[in-house]
Structure formats: structure tokens, C-alpha cells
C-alpha atoms as a PDB file:
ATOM      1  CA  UNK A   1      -1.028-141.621 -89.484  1.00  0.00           C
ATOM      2  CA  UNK A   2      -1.040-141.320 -93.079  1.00  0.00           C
ATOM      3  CA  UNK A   3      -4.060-143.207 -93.947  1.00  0.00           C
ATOM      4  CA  UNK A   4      -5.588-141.402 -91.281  1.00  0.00           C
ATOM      5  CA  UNK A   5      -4.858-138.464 -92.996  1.00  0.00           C
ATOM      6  CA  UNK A   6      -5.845-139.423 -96.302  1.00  0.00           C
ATOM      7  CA  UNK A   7      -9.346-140.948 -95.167  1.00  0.00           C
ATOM      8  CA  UNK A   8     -10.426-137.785 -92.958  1.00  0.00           C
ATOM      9  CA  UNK A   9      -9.503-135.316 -95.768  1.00  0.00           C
ATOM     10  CA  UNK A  10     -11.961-137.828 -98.111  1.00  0.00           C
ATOM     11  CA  UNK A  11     -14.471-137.604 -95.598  1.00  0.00           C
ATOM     12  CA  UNK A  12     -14.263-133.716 -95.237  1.00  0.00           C
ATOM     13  CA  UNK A  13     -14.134-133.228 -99.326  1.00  0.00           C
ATOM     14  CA  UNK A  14     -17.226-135.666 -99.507  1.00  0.00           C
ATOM     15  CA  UNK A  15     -19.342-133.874 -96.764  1.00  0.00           C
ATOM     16  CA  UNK A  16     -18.831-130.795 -98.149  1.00  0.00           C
ATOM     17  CA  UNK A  17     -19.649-131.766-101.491  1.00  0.00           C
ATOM     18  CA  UNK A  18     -22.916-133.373-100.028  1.00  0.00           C
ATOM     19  CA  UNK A  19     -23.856-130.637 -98.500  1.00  0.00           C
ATOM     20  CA  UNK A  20     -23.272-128.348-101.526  1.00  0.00           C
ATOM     21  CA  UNK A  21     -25.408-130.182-103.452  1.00  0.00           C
ATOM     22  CA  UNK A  22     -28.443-130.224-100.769  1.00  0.00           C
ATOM     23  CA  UNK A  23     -28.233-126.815-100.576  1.00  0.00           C
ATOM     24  CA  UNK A  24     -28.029-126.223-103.967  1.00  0.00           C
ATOM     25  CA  UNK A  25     -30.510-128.629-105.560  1.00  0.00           C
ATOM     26  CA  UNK A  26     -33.013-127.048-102.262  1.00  0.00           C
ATOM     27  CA  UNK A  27     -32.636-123.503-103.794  1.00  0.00           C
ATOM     28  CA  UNK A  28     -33.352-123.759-106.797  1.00  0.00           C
ATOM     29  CA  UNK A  29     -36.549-126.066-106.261  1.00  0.00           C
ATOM     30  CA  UNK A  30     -37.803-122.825-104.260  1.00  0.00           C
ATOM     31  CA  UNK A  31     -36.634-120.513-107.113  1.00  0.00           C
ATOM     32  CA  UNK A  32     -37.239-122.633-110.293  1.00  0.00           C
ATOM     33  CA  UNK A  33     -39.714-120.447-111.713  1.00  0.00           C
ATOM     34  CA  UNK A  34     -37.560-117.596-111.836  1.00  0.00           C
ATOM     35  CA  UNK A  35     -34.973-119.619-113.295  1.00  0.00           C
ATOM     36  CA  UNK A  36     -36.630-121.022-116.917  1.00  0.00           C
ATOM     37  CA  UNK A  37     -33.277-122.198-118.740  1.00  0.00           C
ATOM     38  CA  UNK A  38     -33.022-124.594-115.143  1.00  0.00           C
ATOM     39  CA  UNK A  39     -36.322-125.809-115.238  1.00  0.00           C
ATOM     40  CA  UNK A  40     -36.108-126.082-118.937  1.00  0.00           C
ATOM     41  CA  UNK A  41     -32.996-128.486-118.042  1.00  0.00           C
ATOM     42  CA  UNK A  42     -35.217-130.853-115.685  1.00  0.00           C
ATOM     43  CA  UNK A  43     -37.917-131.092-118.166  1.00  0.00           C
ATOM     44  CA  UNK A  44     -35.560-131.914-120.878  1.00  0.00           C
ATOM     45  CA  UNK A  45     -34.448-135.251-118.216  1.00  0.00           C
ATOM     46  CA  UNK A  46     -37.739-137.017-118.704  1.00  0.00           C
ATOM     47  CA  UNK A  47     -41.263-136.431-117.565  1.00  0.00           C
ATOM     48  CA  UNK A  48     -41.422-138.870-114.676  1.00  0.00           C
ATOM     49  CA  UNK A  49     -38.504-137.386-112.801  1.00  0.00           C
ATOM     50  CA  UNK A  50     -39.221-136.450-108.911  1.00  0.00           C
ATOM     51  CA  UNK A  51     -37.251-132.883-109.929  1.00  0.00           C
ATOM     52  CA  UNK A  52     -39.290-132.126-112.469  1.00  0.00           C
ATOM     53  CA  UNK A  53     -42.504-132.778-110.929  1.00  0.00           C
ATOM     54  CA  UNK A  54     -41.723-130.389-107.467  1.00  0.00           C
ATOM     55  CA  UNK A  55     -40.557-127.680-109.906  1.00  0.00           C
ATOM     56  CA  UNK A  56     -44.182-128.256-111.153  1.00  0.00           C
ATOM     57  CA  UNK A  57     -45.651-128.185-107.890  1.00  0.00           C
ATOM     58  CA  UNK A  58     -43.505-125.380-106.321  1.00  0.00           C
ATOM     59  CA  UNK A  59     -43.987-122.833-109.669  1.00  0.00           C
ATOM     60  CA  UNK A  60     -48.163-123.037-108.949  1.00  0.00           C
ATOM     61  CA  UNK A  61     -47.582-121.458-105.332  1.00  0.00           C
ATOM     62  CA  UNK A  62     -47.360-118.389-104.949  1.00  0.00           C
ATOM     63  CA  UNK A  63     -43.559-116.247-104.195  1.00  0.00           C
ATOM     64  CA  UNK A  64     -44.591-115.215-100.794  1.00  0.00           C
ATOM     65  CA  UNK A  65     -45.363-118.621 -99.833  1.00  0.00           C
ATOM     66  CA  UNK A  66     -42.139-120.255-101.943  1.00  0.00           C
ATOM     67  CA  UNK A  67     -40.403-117.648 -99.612  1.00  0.00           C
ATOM     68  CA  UNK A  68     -41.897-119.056 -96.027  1.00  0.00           C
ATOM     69  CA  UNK A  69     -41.508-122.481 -97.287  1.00  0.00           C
ATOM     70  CA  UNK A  70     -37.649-121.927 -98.123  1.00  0.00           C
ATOM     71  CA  UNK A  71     -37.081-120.198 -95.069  1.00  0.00           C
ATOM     72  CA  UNK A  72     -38.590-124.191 -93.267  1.00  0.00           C
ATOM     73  CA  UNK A  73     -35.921-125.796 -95.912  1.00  0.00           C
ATOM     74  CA  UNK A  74     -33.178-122.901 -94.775  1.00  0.00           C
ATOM     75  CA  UNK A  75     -33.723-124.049 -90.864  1.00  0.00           C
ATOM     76  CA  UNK A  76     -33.163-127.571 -91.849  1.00  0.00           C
ATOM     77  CA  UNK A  77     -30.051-126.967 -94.098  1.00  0.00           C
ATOM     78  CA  UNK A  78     -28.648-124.630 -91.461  1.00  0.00           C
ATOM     79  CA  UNK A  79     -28.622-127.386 -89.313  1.00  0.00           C
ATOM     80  CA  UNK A  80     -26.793-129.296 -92.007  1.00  0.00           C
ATOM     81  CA  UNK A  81     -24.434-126.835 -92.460  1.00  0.00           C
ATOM     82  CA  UNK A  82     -23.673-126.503 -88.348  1.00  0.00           C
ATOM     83  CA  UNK A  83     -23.097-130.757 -88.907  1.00  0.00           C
ATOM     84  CA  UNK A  84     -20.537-130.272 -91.213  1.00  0.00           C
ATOM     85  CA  UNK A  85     -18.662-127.707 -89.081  1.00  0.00           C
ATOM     86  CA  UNK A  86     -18.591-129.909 -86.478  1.00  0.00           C
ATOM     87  CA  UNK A  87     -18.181-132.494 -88.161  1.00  0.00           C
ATOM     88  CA  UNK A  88     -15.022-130.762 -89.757  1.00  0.00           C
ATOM     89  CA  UNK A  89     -13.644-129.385 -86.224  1.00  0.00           C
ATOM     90  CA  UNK A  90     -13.033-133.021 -85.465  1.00  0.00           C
ATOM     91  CA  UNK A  91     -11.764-134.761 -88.570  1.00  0.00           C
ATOM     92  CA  UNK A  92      -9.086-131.648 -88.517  1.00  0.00           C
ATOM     93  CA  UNK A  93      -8.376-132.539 -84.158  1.00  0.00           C
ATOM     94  CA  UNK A  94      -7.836-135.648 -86.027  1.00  0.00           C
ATOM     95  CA  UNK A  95      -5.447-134.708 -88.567  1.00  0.00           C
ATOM     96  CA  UNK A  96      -3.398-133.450 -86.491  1.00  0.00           C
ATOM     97  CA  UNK A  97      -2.863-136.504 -84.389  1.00  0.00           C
ATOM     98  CA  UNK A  98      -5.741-135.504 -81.510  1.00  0.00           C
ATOM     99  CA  UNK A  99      -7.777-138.143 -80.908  1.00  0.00           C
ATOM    100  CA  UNK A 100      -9.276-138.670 -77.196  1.00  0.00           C
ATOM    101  CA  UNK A 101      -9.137-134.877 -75.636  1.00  0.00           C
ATOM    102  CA  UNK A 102     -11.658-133.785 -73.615  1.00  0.00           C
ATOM    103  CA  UNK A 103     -12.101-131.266 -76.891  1.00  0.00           C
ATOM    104  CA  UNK A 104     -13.009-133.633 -79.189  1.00  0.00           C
ATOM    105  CA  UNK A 105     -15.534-135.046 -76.873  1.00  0.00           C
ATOM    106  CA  UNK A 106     -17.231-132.135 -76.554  1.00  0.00           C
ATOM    107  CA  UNK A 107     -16.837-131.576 -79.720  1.00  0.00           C
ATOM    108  CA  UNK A 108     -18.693-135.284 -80.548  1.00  0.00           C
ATOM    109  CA  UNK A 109     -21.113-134.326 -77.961  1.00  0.00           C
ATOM    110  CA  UNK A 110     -22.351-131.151 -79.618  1.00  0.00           C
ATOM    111  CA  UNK A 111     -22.500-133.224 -83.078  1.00  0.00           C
ATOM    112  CA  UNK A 112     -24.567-135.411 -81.577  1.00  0.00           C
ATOM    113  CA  UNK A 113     -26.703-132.692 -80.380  1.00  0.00           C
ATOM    114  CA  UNK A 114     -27.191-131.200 -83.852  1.00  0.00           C
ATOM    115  CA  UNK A 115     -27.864-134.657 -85.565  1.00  0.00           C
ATOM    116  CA  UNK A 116     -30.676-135.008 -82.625  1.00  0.00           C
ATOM    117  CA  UNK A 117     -31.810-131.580 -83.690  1.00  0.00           C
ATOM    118  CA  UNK A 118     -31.589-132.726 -87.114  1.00  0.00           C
ATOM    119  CA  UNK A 119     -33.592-135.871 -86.216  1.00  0.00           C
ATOM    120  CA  UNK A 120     -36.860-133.860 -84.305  1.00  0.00           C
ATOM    121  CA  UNK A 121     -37.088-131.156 -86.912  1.00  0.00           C
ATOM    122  CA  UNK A 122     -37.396-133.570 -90.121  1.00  0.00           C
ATOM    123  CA  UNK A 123     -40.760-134.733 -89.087  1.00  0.00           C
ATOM    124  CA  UNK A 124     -42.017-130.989 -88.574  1.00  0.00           C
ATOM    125  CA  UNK A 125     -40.557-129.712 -91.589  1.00  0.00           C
ATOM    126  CA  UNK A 126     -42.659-132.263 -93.534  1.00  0.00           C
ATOM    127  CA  UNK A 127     -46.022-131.241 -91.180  1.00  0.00           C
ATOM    128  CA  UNK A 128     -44.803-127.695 -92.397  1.00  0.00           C
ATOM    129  CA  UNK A 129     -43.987-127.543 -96.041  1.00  0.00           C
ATOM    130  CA  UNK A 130     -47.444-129.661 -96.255  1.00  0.00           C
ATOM    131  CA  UNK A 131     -49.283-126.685 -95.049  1.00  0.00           C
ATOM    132  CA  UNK A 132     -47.388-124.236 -96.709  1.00  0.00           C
ATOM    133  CA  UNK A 133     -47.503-126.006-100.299  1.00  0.00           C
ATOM    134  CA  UNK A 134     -51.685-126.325-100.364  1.00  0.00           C
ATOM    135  CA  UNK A 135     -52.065-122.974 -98.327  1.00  0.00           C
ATOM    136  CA  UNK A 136     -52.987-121.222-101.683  1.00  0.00           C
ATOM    137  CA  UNK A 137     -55.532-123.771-102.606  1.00  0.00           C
ATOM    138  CA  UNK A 138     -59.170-122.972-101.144  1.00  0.00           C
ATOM    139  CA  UNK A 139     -60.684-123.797 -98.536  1.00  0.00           C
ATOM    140  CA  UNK A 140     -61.076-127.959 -98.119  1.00  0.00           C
ATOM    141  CA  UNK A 141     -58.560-128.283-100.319  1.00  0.00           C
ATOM    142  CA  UNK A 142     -55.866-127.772 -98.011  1.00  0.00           C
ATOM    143  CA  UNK A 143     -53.656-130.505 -96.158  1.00  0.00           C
ATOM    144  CA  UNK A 144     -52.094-130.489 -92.817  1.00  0.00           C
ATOM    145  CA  UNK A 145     -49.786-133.784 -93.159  1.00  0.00           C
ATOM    146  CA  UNK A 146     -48.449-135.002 -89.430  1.00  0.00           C
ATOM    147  CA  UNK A 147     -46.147-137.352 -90.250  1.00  0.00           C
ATOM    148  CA  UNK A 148     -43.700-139.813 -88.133  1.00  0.00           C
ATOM    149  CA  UNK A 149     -42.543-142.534 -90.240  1.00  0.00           C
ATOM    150  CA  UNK A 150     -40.304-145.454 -89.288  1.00  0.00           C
ATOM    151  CA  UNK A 151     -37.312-144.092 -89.974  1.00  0.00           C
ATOM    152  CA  UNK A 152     -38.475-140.995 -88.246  1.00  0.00           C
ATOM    153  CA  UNK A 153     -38.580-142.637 -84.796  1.00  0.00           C
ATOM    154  CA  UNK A 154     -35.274-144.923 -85.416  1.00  0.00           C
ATOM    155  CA  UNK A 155     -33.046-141.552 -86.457  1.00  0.00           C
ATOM    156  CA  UNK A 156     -34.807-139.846 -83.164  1.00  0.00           C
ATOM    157  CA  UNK A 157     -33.688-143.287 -81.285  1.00  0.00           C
ATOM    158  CA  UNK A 158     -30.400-143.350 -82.225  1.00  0.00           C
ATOM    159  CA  UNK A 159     -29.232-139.979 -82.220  1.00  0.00           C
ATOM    160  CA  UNK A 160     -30.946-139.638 -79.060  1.00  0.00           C
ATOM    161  CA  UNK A 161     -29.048-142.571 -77.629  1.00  0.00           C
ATOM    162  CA  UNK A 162     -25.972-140.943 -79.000  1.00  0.00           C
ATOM    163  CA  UNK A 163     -26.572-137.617 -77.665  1.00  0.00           C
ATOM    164  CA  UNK A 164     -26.617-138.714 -74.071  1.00  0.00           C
ATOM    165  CA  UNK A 165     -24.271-141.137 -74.534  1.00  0.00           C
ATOM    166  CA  UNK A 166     -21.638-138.426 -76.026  1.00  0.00           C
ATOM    167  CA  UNK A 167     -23.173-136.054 -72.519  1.00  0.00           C
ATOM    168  CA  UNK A 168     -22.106-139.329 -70.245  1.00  0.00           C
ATOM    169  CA  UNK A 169     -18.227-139.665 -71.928  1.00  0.00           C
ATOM    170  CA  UNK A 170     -18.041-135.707 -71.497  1.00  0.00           C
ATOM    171  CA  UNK A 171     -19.161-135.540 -68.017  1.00  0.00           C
ATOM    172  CA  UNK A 172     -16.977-138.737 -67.098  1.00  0.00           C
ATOM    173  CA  UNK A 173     -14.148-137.027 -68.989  1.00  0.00           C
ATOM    174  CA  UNK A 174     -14.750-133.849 -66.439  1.00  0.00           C
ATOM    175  CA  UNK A 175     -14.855-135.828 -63.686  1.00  0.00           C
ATOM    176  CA  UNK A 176     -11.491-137.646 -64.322  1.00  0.00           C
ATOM    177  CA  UNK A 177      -9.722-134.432 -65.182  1.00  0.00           C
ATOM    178  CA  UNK A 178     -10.946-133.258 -61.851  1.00  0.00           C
ATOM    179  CA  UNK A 179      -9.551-136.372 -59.958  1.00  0.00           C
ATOM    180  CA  UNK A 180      -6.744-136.514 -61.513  1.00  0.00           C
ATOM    181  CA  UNK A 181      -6.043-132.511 -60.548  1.00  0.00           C
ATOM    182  CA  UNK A 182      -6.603-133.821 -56.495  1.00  0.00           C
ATOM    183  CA  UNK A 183      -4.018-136.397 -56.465  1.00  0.00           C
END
């Protein structure tokens, strides 16, 4: 029980910390401009860093569309951030010695559903942030990117698979509890 302990409480810390940094690093890529000691630390890191070159890129578009295009990021770290509560929900069920209740089922089953969520909106926040980063360039200059890679289609798979496979253990779960209450 212990090392159960001990390794959820790692994994909690760690996801956190993750997500911290996602969110962080995400908000002040949008913001960078306004911020020249932080950009002034990227440049400082080399010139052929990815960080440095989207500060570039984001500090030539205008606020109002930095704003639109953080609000696209926001969605997708909001459904981080939902993850990581759920995810959080059940490492704590787990702490405390809860392992197969029909709460942590539905619990799983609704962090599946997120990580599906997480899975279909990837691809459209890329199609997105492509319009929005070239919408202040003129006209034929613009991009519209529609993009479903590889891994794009094998995250959709799998969560997918796991989503209905989480829906299947919950409903089964039901069903049992039900039986079990007419014997």
C-alpha cells in the first residue's frame, strides 16, 4: 500500500508540474512581446531555438489576433487542465485504498472522454492557429493548414477505443450492481 502511495503522489506532483509548464511556456509565447526581459532570455539561448523563433513569429501579429489565437491554445489547455483533475480524482480514490468502485470507473470513463476530446481538437487547433497566425498578411499570402498526421489518427484510435471501452466497464458495472440488488 505504501508503494502505492508513494508512486501515485509521484504521478500527481509530475502531472501537475507538466501541466504548469504547458500552460506557462503557452502564455507567454502569446504575450512575449509585452514581456522584452523574457524574450530577451530566449534570444540569449541561441538563434536556432524553436522558442525563439515563435516569439518571432507571434510578436509580427497583431494583439487582437495574439488574443483569438490564445483563446484556441486556452480551449486546448483547459482540456489539459480538466485531465489532470481527473486524473487526480483517481490517483487520490487510489490513495486511499479504492481501487475497483463503480466511482472510479466513471471516473476512468470521463478521463477517457476528455483525452478523446483532447485527441479531435489537436488537429483543429493546428487548422486554426494556421489561419489565425497569416490572417494579418494580405491577401494570397494567407494559409489555411488542414492537417491529420499519423499520430493524429493513432491518438483519435486509441483514446477512442478507450473511451468506449471505459463506457462498456461502466455500463457492465451498472448492470451488476443492479443484479446483485434483485437477488
Amino acid at each position: 500500500m505504501v508503494s502505492i502511495t508513494k508512486y501515485t503522489r509521484l504521478i500527481q506532483i509530475t502531472s501537475i508540474a507538466c501541466a504548469v509548464i504547458v500552460t506557462v511556456v503557452t502564455c507567454l509565447s502569446w504575450v512575449s512581446d509585452l514581456f522584452p526581459t523574457i524574450t530577451a532570455l530566449f534570444q540569449n539561448s541561441g538563434e536556432g531555438t524553436n522558442a525563439l523563433t515563435r516569439f518571432k513569429e507571434l510578436s509580427a501579429i497583431p494583439f487582437s489576433h495574439r488574443c483569438i489565437g490564445f483563446i484556441v491554445d486556452g480551449i486546448a489547455l483547459s482540456i489539459l487542465w480538466v485531465g489532470i483533475v481527473f486524473l487526480n480524482r483517481v490517483l487520490k480514490r487510489f490513495q486511499a485504498g479504492d481501487f475497483f468502485s463503480l466511482e472510479n470507473i466513471h471516473l476512468f470513463t470521463l478521463l477517457s472522454r476528455v483525452a478523446l476530446a483532447w485527441a479531435l481538437y489537436m488537429p483543429l487547433r493546428v487548422t486554426l492557429l494556421s489561419l489565425i497566425t497569416t490572417l494579418h498578411k494580405g491577401v494570397g499570402h494567407r494559409m489555411l493548414t488542414l492537417q491529420l498526421s499519423i499520430q493524429d489518427s493513432i491518438n483519435i484510435g486509441i483514446f477512442l477505443g478507450l473511451a468506449l471501452l471505459t463506457s462498456l466497464i461502466e455500463e457492465s458495472s451498472k448492470l451488476k450492481k443492479e443484479h446483485d440488488l434483485t437477488i
